[in-house]
C-alpha atoms as a PDB file:
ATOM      1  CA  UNK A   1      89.372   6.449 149.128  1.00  0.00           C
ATOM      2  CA  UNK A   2      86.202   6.023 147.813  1.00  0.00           C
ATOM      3  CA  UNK A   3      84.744   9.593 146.160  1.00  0.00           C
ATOM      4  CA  UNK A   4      81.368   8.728 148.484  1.00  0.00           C
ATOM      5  CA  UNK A   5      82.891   8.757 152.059  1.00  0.00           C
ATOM      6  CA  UNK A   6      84.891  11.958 150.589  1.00  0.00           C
ATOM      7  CA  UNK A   7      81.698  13.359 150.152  1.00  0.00           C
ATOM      8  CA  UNK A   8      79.642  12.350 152.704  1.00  0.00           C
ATOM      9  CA  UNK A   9      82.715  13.674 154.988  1.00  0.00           C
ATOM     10  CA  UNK A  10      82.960  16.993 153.448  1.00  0.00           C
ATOM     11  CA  UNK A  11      79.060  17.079 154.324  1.00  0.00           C
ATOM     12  CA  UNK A  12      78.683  16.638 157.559  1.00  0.00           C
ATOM     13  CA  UNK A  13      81.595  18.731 158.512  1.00  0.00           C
ATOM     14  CA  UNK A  14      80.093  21.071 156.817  1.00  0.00           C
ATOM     15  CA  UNK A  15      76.668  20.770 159.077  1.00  0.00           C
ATOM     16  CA  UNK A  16      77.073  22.036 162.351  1.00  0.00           C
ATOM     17  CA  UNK A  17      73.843  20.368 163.135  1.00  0.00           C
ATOM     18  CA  UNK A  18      75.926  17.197 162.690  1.00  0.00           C
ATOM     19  CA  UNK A  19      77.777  17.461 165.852  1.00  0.00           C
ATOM     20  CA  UNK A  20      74.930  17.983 167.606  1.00  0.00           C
ATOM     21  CA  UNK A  21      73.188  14.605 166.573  1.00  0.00           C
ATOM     22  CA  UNK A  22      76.346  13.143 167.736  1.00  0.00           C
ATOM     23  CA  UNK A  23      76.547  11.962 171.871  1.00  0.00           C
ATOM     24  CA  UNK A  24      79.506  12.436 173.323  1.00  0.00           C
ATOM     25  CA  UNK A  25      81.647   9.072 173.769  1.00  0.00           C
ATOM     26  CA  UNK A  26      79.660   7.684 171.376  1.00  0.00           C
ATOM     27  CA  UNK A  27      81.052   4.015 170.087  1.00  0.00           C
ATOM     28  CA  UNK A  28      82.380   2.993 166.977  1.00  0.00           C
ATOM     29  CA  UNK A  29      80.719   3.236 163.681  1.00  0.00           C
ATOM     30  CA  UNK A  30      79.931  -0.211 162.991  1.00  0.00           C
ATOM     31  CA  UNK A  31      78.490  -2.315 159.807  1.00  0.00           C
ATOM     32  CA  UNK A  32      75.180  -2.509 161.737  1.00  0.00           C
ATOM     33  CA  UNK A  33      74.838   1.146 161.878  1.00  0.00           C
ATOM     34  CA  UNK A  34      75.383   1.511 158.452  1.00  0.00           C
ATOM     35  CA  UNK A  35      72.367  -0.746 157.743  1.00  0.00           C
ATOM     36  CA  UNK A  36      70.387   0.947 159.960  1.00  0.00           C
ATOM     37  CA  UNK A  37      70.738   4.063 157.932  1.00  0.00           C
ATOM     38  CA  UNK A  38      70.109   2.200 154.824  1.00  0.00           C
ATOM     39  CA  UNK A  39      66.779   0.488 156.337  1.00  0.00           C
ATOM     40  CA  UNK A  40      65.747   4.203 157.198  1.00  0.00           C
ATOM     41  CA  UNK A  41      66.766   5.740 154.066  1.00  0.00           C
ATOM     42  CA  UNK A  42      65.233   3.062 152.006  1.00  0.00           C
ATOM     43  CA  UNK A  43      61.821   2.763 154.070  1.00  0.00           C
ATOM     44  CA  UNK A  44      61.436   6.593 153.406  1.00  0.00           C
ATOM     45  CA  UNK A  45      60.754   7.419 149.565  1.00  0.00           C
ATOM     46  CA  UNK A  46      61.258  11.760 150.202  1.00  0.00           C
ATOM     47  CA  UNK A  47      64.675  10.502 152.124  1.00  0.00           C
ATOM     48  CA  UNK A  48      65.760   7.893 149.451  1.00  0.00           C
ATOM     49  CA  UNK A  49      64.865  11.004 147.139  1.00  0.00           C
ATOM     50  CA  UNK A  50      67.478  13.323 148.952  1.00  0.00           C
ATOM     51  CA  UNK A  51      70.042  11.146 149.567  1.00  0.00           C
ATOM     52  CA  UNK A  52      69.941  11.091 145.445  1.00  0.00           C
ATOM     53  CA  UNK A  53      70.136  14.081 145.518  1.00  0.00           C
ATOM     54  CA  UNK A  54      72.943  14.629 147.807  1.00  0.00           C
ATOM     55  CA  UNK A  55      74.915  11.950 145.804  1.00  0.00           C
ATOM     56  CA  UNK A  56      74.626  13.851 142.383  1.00  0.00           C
ATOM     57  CA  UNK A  57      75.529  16.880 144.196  1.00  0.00           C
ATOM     58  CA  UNK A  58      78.307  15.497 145.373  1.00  0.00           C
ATOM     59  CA  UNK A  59      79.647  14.198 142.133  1.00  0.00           C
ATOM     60  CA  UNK A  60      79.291  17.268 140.864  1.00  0.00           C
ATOM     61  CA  UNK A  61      81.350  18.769 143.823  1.00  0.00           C
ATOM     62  CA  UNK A  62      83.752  16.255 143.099  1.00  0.00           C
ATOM     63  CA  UNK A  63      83.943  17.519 139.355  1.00  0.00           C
ATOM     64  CA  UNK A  64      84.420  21.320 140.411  1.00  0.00           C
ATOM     65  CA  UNK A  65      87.107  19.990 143.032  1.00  0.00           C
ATOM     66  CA  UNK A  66      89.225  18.535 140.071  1.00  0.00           C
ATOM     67  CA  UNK A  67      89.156  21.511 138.356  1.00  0.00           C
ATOM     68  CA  UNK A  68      90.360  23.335 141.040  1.00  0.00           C
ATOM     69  CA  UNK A  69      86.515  25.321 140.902  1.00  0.00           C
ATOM     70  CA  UNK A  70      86.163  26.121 145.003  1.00  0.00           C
ATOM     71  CA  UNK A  71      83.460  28.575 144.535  1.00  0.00           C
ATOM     72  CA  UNK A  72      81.373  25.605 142.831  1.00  0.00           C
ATOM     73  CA  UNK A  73      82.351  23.563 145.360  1.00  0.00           C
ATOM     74  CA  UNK A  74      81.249  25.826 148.032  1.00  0.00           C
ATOM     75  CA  UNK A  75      78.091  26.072 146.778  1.00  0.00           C
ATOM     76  CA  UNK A  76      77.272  22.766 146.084  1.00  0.00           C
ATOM     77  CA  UNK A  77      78.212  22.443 149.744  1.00  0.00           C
ATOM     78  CA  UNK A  78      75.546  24.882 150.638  1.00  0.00           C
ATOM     79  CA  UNK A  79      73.137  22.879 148.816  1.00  0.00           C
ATOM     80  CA  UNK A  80      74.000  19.305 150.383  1.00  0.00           C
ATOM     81  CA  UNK A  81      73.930  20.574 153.584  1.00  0.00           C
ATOM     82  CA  UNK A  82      70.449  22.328 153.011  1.00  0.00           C
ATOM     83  CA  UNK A  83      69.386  18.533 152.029  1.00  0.00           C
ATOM     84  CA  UNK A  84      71.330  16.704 154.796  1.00  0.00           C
ATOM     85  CA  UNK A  85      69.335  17.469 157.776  1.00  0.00           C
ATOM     86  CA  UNK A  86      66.404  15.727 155.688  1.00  0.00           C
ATOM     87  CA  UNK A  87      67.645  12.469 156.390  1.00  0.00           C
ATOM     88  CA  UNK A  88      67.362  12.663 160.083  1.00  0.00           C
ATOM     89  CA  UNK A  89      69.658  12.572 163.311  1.00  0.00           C
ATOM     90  CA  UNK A  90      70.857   8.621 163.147  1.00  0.00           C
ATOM     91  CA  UNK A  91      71.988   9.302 159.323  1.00  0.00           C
ATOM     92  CA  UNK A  92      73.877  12.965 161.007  1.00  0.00           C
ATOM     93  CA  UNK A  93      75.437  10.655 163.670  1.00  0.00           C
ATOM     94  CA  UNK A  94      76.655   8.009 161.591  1.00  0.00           C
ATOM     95  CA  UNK A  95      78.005   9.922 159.102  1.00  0.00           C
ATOM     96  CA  UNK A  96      80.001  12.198 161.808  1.00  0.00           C
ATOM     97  CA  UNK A  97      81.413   8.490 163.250  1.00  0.00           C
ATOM     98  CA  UNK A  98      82.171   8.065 159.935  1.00  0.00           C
ATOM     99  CA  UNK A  99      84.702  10.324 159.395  1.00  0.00           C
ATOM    100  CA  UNK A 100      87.257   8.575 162.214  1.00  0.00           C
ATOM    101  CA  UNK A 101      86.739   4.981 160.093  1.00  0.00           C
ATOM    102  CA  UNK A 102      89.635   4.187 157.787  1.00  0.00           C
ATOM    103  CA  UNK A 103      87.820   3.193 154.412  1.00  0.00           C
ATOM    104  CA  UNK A 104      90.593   0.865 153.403  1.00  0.00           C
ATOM    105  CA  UNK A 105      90.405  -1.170 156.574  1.00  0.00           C
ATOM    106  CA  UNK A 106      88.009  -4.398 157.158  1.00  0.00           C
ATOM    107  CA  UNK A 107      85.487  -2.578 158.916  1.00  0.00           C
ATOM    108  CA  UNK A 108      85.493   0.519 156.594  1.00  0.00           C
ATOM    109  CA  UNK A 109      85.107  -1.721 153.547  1.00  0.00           C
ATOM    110  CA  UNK A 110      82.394  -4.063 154.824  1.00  0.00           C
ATOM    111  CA  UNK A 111      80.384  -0.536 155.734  1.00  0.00           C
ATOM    112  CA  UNK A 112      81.197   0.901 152.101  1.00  0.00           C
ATOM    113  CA  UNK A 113      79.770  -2.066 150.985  1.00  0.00           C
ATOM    114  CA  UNK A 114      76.795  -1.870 152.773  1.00  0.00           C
ATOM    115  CA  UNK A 115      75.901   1.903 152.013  1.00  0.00           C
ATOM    116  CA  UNK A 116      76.550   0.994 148.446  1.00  0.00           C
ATOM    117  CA  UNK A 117      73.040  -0.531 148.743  1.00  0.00           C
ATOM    118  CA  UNK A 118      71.675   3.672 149.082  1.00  0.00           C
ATOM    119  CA  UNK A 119      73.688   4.125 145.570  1.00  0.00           C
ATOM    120  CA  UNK A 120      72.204   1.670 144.263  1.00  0.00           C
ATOM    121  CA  UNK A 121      68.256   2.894 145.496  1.00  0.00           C
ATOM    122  CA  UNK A 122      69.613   6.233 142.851  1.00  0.00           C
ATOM    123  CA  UNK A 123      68.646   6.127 139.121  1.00  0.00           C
ATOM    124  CA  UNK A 124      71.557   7.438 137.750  1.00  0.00           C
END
């Protein structure tokens, strides 16, 4: 599984606000939401800025997870989800649909490869 959807997953079910941004019945998660979010993330320097920002959080929660660090982890959640609710409602949604995708299927790969294009916006 790809250490981003872990992390955008842990995230939003982190941010209550998340499953309000979310309409019930909502459809699928599909590739052309994903680039949606990217268009919006992109178009918007401050959001490109915090979805950076989220992502080296994230790695770092990753770290403190392999070392078996939850405290560290916990608060690095704190953090992301202080910065989440920066990027708006449709990025809240999506990432909420997200976390019923299987990342290893067609779908869930072709949509990885499309929010690869927000890594890629990150100086790392």
């Amino acid at each position: 599984m790809n250490v981003k959807w872990i992390v955008a997953i842990l995230v939003v079910t982190a941010v209550p606000l998340c499953a309000q941004a979310q309409k019930p019945g909502a459809a699928k998660v599909t590739d052309a939401d994903a680039q949606n979010v990217v268009k919006i993330i992109g178009a918007d320097k401050v959001k490109t800025q915090t979805f950076c920002d989220i992502s080296k959080l994230g790695d770092q929660a990753d770290e403190a997870a392999q070392k078996k660090d939850m405290k560290k982890v916990e608060e690095l959640n704190q953090k992301m989800e202080a910065l989440v609710t920066k990027l708006g409602p449709e990025y809240a949604a999506f990432m909420n649909a997200l976390q019923d995708m299987d990342p290893n299927s067609p779908d869930g790969q072709k949509i990885d490869a499309t929010l690869q294009g927000l890594d890629k916006m990150c100086a790392k």
